[in-house]
N, C-alpha and C. Protein backbone atom coordinates (compact mmCIF):
# COMPACT_ATOMS: atom_id res chain seq x y z
N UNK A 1 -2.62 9.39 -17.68
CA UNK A 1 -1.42 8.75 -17.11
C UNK A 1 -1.78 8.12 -15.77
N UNK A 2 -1.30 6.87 -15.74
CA UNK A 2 -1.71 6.02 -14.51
C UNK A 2 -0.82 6.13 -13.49
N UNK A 3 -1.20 7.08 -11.69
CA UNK A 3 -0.77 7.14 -11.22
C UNK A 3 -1.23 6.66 -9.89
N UNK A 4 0.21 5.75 -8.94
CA UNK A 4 -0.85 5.41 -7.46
C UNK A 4 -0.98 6.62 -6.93
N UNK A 5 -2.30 6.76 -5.91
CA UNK A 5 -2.18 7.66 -5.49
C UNK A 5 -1.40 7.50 -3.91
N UNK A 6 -1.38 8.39 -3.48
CA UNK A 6 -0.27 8.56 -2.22
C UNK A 6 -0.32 7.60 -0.90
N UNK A 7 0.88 6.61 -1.14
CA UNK A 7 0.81 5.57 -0.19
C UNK A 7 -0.24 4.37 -0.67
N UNK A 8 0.63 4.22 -0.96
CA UNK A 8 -0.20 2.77 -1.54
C UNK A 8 -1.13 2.27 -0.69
N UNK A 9 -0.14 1.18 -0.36
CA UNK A 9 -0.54 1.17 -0.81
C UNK A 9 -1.87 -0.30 -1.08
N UNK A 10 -2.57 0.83 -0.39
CA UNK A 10 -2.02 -0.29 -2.01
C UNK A 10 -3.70 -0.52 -1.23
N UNK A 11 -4.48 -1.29 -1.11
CA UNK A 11 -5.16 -1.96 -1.83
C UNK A 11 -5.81 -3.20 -1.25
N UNK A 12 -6.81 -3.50 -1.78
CA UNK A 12 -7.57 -4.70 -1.05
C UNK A 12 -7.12 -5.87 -1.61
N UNK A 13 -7.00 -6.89 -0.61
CA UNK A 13 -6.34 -7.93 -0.61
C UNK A 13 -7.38 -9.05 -1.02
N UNK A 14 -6.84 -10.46 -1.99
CA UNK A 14 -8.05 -11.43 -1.92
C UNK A 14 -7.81 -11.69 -0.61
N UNK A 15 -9.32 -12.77 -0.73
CA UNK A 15 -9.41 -13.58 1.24
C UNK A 15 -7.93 -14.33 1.09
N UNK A 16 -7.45 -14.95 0.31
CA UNK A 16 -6.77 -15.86 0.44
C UNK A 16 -5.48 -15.51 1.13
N UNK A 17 -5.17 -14.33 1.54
CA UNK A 17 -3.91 -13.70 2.28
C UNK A 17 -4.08 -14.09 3.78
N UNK A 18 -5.12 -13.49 4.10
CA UNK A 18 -5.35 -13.95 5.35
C UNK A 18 -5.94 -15.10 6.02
N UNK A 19 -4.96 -15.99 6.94
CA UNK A 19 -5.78 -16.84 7.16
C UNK A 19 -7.20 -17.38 7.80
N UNK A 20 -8.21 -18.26 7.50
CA UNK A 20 -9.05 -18.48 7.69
C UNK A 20 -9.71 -19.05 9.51
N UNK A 21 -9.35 -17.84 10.03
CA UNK A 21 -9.23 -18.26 11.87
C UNK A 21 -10.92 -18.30 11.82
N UNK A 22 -11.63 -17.88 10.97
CA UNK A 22 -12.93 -17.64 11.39
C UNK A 22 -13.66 -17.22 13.12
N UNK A 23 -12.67 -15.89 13.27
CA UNK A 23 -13.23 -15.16 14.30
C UNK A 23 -12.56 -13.71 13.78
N UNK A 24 -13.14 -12.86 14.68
CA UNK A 24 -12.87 -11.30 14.01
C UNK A 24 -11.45 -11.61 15.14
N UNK A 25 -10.47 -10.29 14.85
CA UNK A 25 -9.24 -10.00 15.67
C UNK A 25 -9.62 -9.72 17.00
N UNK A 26 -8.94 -10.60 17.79
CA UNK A 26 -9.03 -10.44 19.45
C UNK A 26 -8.29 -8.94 19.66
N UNK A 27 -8.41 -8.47 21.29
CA UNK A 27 -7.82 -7.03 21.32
C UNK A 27 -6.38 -7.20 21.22
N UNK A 28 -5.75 -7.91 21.72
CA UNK A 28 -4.28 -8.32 21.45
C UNK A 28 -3.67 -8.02 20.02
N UNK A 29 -4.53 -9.18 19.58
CA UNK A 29 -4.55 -8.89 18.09
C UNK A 29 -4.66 -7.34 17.26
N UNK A 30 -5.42 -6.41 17.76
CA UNK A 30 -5.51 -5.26 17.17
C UNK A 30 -4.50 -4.35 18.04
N UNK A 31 -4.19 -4.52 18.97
CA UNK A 31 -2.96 -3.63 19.88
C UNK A 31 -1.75 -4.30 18.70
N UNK A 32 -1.81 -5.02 18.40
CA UNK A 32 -0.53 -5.80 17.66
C UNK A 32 -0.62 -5.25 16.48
N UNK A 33 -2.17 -5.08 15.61
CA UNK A 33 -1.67 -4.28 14.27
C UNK A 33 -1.21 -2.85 14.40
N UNK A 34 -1.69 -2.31 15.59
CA UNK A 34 -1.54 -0.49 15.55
C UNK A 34 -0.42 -0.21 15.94
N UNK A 35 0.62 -0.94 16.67
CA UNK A 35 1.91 -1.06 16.70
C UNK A 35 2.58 -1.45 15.56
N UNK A 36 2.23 -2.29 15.00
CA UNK A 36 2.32 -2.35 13.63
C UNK A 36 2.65 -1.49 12.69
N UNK A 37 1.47 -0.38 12.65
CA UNK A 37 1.42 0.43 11.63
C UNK A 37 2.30 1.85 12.78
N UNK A 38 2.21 2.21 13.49
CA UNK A 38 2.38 3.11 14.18
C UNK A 38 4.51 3.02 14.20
N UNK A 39 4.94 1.63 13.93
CA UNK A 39 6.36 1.50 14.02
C UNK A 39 6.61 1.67 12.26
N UNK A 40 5.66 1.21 11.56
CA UNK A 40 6.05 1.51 10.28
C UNK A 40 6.51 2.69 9.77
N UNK A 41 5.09 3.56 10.10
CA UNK A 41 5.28 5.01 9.88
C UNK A 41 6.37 5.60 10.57
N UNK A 42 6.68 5.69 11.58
CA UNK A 42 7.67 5.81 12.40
C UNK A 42 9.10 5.76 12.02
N UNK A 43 9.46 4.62 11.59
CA UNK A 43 10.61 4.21 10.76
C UNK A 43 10.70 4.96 9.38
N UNK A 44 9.22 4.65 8.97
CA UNK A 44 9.57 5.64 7.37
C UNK A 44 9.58 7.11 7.15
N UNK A 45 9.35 7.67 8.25
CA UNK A 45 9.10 9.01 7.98
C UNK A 45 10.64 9.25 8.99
N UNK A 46 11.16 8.70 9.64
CA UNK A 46 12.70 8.51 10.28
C UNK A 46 13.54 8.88 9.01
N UNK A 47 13.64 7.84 8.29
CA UNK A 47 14.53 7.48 7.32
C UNK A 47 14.31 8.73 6.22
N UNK A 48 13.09 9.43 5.87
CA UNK A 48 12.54 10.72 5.03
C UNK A 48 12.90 11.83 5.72
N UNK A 49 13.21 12.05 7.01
CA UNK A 49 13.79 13.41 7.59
C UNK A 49 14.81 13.57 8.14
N UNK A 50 15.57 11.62 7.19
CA UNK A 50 17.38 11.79 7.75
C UNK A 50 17.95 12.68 6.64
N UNK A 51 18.31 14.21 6.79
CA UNK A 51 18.75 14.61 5.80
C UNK A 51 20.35 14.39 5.75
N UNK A 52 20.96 13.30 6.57
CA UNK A 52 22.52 13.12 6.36
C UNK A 52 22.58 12.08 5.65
N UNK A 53 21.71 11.61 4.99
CA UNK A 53 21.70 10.61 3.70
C UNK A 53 20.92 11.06 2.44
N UNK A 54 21.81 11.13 1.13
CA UNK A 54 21.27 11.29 0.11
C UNK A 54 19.84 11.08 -0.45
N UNK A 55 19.16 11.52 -0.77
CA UNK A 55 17.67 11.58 -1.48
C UNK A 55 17.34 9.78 -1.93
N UNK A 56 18.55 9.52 -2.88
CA UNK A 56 18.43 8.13 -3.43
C UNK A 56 18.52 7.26 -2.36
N UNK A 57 19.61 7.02 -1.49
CA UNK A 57 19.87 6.83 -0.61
C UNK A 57 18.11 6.47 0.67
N UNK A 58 17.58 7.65 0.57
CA UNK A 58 16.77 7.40 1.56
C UNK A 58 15.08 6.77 0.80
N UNK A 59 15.33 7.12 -0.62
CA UNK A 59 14.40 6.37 -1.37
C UNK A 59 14.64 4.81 -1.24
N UNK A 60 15.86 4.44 -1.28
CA UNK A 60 16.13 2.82 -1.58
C UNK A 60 16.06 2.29 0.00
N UNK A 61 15.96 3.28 0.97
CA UNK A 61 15.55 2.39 2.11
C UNK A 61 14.38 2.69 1.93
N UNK A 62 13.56 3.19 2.10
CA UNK A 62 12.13 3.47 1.93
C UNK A 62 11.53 2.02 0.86
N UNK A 63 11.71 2.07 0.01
CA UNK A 63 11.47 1.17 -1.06
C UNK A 63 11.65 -0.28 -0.31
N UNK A 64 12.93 -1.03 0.94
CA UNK A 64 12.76 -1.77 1.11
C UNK A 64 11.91 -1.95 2.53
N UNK A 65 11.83 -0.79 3.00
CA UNK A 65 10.38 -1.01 3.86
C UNK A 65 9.13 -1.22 3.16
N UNK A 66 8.79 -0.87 1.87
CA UNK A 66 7.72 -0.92 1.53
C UNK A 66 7.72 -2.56 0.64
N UNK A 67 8.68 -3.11 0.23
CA UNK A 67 8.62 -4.32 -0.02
C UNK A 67 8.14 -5.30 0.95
N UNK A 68 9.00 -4.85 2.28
CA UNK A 68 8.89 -6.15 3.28
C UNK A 68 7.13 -5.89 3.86
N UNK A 69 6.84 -4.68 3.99
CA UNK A 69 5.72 -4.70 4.80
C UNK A 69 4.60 -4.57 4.63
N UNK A 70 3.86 -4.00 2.60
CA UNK A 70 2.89 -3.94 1.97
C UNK A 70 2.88 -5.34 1.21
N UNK A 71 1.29 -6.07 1.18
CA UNK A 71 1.44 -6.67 0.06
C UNK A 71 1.14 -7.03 -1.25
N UNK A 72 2.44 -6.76 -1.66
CA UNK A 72 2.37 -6.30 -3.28
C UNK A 72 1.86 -7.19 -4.11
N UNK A 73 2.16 -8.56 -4.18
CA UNK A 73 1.70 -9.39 -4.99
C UNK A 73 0.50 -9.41 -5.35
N UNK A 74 -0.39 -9.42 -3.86
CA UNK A 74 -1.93 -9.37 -3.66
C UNK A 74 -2.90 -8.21 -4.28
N UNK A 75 -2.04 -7.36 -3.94
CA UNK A 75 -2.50 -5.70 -4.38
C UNK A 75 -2.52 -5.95 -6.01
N UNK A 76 -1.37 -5.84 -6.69
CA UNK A 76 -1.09 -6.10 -7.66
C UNK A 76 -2.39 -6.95 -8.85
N UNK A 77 -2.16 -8.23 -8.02
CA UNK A 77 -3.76 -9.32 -8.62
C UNK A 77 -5.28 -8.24 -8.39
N UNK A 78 -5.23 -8.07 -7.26
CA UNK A 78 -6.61 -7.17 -7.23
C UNK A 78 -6.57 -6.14 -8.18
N UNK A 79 -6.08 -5.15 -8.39
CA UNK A 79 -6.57 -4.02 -9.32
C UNK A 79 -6.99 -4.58 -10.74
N UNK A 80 -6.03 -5.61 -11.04
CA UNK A 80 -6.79 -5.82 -12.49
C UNK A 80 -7.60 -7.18 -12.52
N UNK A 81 -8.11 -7.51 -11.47
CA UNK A 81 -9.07 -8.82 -11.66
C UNK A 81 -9.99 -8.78 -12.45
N UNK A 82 -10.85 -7.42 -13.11
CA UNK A 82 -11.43 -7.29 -13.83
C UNK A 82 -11.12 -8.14 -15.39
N UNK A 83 -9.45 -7.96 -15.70
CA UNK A 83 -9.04 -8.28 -16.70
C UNK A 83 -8.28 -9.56 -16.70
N UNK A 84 -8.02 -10.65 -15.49
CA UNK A 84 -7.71 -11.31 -15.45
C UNK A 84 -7.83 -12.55 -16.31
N UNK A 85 -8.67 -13.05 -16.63
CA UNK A 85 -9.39 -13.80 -17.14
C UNK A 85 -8.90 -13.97 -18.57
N UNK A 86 -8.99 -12.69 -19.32
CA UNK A 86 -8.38 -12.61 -20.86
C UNK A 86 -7.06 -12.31 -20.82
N UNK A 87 -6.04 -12.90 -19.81
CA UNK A 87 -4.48 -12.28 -20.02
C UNK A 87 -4.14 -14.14 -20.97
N UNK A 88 -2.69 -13.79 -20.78
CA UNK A 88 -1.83 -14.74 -21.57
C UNK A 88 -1.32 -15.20 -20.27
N UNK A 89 -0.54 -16.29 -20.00
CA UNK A 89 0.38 -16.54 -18.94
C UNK A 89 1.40 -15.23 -19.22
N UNK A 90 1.72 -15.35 -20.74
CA UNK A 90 3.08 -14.63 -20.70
C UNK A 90 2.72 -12.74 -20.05
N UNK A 91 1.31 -12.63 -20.42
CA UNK A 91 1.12 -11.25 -20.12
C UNK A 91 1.02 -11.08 -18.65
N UNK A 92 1.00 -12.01 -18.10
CA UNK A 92 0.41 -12.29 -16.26
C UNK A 92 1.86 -12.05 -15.66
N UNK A 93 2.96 -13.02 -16.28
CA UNK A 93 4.31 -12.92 -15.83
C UNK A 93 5.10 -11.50 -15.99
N UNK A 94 4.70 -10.88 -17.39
CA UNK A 94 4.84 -8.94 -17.23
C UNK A 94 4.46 -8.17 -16.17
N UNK A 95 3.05 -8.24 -16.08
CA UNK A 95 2.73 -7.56 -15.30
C UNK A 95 3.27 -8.02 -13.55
N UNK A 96 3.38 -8.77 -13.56
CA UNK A 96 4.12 -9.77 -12.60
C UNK A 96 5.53 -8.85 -11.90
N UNK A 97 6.30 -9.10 -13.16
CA UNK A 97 7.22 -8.59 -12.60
C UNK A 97 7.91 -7.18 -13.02
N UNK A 98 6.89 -6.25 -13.37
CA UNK A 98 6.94 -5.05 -13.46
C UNK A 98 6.41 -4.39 -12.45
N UNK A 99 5.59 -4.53 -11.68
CA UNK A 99 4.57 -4.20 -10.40
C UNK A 99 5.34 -4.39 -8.98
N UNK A 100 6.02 -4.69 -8.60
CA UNK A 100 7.12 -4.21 -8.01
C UNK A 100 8.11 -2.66 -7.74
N UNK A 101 8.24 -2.97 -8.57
CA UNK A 101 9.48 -1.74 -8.89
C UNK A 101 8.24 -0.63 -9.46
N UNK A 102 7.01 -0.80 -10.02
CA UNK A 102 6.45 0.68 -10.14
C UNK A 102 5.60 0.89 -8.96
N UNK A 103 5.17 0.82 -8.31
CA UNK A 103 4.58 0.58 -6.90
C UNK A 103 5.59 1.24 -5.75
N UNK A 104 6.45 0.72 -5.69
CA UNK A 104 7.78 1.07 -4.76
C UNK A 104 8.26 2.55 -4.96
N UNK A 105 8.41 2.42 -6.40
CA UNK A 105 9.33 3.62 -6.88
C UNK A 105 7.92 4.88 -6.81
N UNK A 106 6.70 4.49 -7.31
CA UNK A 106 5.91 5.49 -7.04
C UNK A 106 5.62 6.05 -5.71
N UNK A 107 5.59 5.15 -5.09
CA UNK A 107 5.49 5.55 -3.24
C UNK A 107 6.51 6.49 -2.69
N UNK A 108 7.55 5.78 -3.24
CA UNK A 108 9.09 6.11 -2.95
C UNK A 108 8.98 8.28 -3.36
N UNK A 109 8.43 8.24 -4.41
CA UNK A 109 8.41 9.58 -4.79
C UNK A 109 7.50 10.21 -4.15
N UNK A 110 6.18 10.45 -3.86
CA UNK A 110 5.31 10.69 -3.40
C UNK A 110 5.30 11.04 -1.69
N UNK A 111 5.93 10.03 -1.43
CA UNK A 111 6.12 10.03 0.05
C UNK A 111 7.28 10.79 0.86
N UNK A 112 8.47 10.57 -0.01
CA UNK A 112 9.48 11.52 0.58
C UNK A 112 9.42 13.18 0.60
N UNK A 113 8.19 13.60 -0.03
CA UNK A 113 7.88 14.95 0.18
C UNK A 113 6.93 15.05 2.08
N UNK A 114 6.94 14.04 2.26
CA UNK A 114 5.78 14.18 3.38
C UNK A 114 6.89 13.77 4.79
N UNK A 115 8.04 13.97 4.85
CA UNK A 115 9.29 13.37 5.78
C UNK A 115 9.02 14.16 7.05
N UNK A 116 8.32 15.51 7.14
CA UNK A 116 8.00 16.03 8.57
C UNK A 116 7.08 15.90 9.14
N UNK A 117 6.17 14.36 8.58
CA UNK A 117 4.91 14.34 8.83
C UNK A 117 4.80 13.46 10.15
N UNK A 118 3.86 13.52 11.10
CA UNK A 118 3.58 12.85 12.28
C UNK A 118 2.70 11.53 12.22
N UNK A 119 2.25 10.83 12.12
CA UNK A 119 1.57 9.80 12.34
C UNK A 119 0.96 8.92 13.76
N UNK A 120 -0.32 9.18 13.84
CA UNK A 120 -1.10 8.90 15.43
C UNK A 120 -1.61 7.92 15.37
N UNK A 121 -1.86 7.07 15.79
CA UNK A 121 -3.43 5.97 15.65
C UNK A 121 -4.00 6.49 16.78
N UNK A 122 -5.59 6.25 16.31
CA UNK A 122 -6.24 7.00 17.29
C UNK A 122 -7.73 5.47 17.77
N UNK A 123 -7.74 4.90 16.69
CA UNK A 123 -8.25 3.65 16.84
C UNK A 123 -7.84 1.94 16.26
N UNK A 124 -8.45 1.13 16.71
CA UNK A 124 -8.06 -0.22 15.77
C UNK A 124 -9.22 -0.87 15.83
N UNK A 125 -9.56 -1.81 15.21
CA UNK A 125 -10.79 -2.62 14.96
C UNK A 125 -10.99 -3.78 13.77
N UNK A 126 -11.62 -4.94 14.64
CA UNK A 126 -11.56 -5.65 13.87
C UNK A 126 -12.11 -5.60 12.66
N UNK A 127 -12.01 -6.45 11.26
CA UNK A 127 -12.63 -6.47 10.39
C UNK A 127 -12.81 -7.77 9.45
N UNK A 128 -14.31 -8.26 9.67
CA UNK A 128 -14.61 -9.81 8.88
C UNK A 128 -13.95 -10.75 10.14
N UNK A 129 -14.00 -12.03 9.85
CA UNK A 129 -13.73 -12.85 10.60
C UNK A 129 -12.43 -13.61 10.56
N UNK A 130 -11.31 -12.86 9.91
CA UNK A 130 -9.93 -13.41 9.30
C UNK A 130 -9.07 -12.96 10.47
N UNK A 131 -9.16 -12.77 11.23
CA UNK A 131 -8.05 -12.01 12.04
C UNK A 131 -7.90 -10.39 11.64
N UNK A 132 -8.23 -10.07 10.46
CA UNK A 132 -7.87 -8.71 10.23
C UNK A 132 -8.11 -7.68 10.94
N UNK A 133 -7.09 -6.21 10.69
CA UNK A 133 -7.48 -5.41 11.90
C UNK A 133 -7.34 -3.81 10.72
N UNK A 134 -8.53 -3.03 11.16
CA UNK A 134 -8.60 -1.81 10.15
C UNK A 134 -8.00 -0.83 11.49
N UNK A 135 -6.81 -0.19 11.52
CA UNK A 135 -6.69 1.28 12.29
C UNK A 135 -6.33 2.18 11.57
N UNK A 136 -7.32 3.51 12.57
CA UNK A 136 -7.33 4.22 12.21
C UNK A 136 -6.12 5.19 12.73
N UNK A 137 -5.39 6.20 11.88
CA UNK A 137 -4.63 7.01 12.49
C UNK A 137 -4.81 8.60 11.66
N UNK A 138 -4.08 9.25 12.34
CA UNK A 138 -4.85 10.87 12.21
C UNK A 138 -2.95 11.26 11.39
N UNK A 139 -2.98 11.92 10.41
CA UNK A 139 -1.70 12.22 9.64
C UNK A 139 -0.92 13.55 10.21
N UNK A 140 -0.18 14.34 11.04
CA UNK A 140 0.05 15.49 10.90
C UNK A 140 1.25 16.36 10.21
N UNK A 141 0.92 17.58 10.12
CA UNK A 141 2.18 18.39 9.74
C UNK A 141 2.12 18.79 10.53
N UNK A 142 3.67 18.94 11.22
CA UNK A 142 4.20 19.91 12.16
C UNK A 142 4.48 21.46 11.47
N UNK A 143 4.73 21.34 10.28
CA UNK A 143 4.88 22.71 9.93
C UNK A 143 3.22 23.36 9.43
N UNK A 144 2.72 22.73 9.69
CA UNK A 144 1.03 23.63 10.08
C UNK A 144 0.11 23.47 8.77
N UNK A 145 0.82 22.09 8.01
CA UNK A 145 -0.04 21.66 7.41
C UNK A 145 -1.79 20.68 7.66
N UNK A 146 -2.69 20.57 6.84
CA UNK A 146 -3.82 20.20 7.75
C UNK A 146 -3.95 18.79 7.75
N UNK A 147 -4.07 18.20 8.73
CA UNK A 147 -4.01 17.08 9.07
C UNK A 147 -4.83 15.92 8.18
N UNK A 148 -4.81 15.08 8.13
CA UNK A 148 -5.45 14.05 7.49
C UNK A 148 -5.96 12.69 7.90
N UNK A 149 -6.86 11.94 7.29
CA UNK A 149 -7.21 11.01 8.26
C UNK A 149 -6.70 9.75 7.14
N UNK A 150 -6.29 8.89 7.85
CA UNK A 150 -6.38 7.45 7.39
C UNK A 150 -6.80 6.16 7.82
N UNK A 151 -6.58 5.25 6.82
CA UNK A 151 -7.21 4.19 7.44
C UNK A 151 -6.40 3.15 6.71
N UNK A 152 -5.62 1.77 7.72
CA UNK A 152 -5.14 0.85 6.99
C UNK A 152 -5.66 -0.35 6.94
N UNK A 153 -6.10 -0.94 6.02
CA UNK A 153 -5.93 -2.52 6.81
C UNK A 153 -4.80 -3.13 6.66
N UNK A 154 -5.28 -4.04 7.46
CA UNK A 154 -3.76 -4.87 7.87
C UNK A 154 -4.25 -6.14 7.94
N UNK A 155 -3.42 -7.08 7.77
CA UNK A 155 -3.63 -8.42 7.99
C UNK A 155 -2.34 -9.49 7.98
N UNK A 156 -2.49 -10.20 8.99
CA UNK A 156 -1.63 -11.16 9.06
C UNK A 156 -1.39 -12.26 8.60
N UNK A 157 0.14 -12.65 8.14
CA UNK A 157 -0.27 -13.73 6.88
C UNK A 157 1.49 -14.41 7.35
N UNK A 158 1.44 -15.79 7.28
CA UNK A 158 2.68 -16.34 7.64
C UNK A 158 3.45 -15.80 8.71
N UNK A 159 2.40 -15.36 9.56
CA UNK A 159 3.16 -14.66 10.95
C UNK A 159 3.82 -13.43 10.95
N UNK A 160 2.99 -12.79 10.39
CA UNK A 160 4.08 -11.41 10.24
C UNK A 160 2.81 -10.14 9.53
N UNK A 161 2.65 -8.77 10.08
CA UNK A 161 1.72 -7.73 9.42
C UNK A 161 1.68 -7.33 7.80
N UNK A 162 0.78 -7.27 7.86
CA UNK A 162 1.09 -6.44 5.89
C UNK A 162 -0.63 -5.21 5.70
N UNK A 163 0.28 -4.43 4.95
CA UNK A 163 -0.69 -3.74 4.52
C UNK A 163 -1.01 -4.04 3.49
N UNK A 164 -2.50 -4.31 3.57
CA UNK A 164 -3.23 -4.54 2.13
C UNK A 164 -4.04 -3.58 1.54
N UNK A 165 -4.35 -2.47 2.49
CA UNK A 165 -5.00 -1.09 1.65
C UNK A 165 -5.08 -0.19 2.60
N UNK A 166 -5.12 0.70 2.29
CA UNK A 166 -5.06 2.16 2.68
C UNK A 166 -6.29 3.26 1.95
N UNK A 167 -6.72 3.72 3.03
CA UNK A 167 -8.14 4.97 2.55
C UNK A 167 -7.63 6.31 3.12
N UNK A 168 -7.49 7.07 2.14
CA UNK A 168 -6.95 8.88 2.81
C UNK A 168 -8.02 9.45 2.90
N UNK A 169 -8.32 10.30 3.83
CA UNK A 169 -9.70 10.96 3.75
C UNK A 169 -10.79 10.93 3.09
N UNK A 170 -10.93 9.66 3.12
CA UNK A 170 -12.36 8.53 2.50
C UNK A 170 -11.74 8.45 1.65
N UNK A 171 -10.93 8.44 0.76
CA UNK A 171 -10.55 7.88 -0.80
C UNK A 171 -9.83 6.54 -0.20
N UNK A 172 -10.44 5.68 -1.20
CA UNK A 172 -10.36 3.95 -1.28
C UNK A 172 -9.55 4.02 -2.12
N UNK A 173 -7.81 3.48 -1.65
CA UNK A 173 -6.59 3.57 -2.75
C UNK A 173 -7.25 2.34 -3.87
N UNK A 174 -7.67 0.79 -2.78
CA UNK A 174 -7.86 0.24 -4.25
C UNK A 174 -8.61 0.35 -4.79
N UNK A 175 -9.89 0.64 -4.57
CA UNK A 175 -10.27 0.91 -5.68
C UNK A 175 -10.16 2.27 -6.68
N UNK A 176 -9.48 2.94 -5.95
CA UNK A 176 -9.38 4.14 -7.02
C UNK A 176 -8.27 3.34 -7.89
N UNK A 177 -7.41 2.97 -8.05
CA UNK A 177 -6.30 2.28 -8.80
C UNK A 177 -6.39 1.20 -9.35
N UNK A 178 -7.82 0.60 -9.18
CA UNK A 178 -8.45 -0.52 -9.93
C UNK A 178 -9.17 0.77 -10.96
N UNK A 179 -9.64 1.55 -10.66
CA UNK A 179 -10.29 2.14 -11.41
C UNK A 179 -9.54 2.53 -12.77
N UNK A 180 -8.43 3.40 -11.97
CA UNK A 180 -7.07 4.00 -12.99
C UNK A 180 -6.63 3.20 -13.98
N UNK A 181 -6.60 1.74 -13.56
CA UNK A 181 -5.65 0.97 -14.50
C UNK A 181 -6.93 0.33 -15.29
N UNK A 182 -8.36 0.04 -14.81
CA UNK A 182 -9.23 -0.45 -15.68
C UNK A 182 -8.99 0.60 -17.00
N UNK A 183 -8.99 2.07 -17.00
CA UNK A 183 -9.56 3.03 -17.58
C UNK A 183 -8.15 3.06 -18.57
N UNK A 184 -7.00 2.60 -18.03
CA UNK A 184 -5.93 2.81 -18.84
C UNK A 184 -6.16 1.35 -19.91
N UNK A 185 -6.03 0.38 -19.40
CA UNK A 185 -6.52 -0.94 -19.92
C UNK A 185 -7.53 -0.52 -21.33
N UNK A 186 -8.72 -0.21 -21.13
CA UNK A 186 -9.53 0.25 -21.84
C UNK A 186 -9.34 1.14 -22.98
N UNK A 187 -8.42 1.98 -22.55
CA UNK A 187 -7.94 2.88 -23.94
C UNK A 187 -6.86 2.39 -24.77
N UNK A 188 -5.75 2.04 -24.02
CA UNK A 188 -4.74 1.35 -24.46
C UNK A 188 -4.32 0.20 -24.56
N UNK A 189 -4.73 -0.74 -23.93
CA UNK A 189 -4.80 -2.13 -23.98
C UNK A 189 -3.87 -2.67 -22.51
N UNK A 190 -3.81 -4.05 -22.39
CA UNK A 190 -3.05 -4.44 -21.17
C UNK A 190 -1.71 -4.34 -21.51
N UNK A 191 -1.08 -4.33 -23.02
CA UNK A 191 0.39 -4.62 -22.86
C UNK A 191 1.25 -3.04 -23.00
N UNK A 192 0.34 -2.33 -23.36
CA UNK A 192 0.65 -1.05 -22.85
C UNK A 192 0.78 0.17 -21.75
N UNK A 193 -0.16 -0.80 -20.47
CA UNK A 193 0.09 -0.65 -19.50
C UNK A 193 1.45 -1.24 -18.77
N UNK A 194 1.53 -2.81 -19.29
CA UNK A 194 2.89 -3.09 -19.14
C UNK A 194 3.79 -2.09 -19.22
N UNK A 195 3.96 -1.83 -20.16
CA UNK A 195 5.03 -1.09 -20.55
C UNK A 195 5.43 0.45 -20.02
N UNK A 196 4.33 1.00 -19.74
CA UNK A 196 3.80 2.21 -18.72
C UNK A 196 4.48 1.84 -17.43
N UNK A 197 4.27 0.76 -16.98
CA UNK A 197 5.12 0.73 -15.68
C UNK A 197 6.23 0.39 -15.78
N UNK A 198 6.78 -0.14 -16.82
CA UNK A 198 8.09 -0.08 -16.80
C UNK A 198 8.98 0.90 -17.20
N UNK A 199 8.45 1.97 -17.57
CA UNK A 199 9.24 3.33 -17.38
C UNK A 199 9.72 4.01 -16.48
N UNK A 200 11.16 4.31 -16.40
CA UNK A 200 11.63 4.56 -15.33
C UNK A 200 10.98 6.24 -14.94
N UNK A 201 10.55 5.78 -13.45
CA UNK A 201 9.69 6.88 -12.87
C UNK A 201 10.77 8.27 -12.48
């Protein structure tokens, strides 16, 4: 069973997201992604330990933070580029618009168990010559769970941050989830993965 793993999410981005400044991120520039990520988390783990709003309730805000500020489309194309090539238009437009809503809704679940969690950045740094910026931040539990390390990239695209992948204590989300869905692909075919994500999670 094909599952993201925790926090998407998500995933390495083509070049084509970010634009082509051909210099690495100035420091501005990386003070700007770690605020970035540091207000994200912030907000989402807010909204996960408002317990005066319903569960659903705090999933469907969650879900539209993770629309506006991961990007999905990109993520989405990357995991199965492997299989790109042999789709249909019509199978491209499935997966299209099923990858949304399973992405979201998987995060959405995964993550609201983690609502007392702290989030630090402890570094930022450029990465390649796109403007992009990789920071690092340290995960905590206050209730004395053991901390964790991450890593996002980020990149800026039409004036505004996005996460394009995320690494948890060295695990590479995309490619582990390129991996997942190659391996599902492979046994079952692509239109059965379709259909896999369109089950309500």
């Amino acid at each position: 069973m094909v599952r993201l793993l925790w926090l998407a999410l998500l995933l390495a981005v083509p070049a084509g997201l970010a634009p082509a400044h051909g210099q690495a991120a100035t420091a501005a520039q990386q003070a700007e992604a770690a605020r970035f990520i540091e207000t994200l988390a912030n907000d989402a783990f807010a909204v996960l330990r408002d317990r005066s709003i319903s569960r659903d309730e705090g999933k469907a805000r969650f879900r539209t933070m993770l629309r506006e500020n991961f990007a999905i489309e990109q993520t989405g194309m990357r995991v199965i580029r492997k299989h790109r090539a042999g789709l249909t238009p019509e199978q491209l437009a499935a997966y299209r618009a099923a990858l949304p809503d399973y992405i979201v809704n998987t995060y959405a679940d995964r993550l609201y168990d983690f609502g007392q969690s702290r989030l630090t950045v402890v570094r930022q740094v450029p990465r390649g010559t796109r403007g992009d910026v990789d920071v690092y931040a340290r995960v905590t539990d206050p209730g004395g769970g053991r901390p964790f390390e991450t890593i996002w990239a980020t990149s800026k695209a039409s004036g505004r941050w996005l996460v394009t992948n995320l690494t948890v204590n060295g695990v590479n989300i995309a490619l582990t989830q390129e991996a997942d869905f190659d391996a599902y692909i492979q046994r079952n075919g692509f239109d059965a993965l379709v259909d896999f994500m369109r089950k309500p999670k």
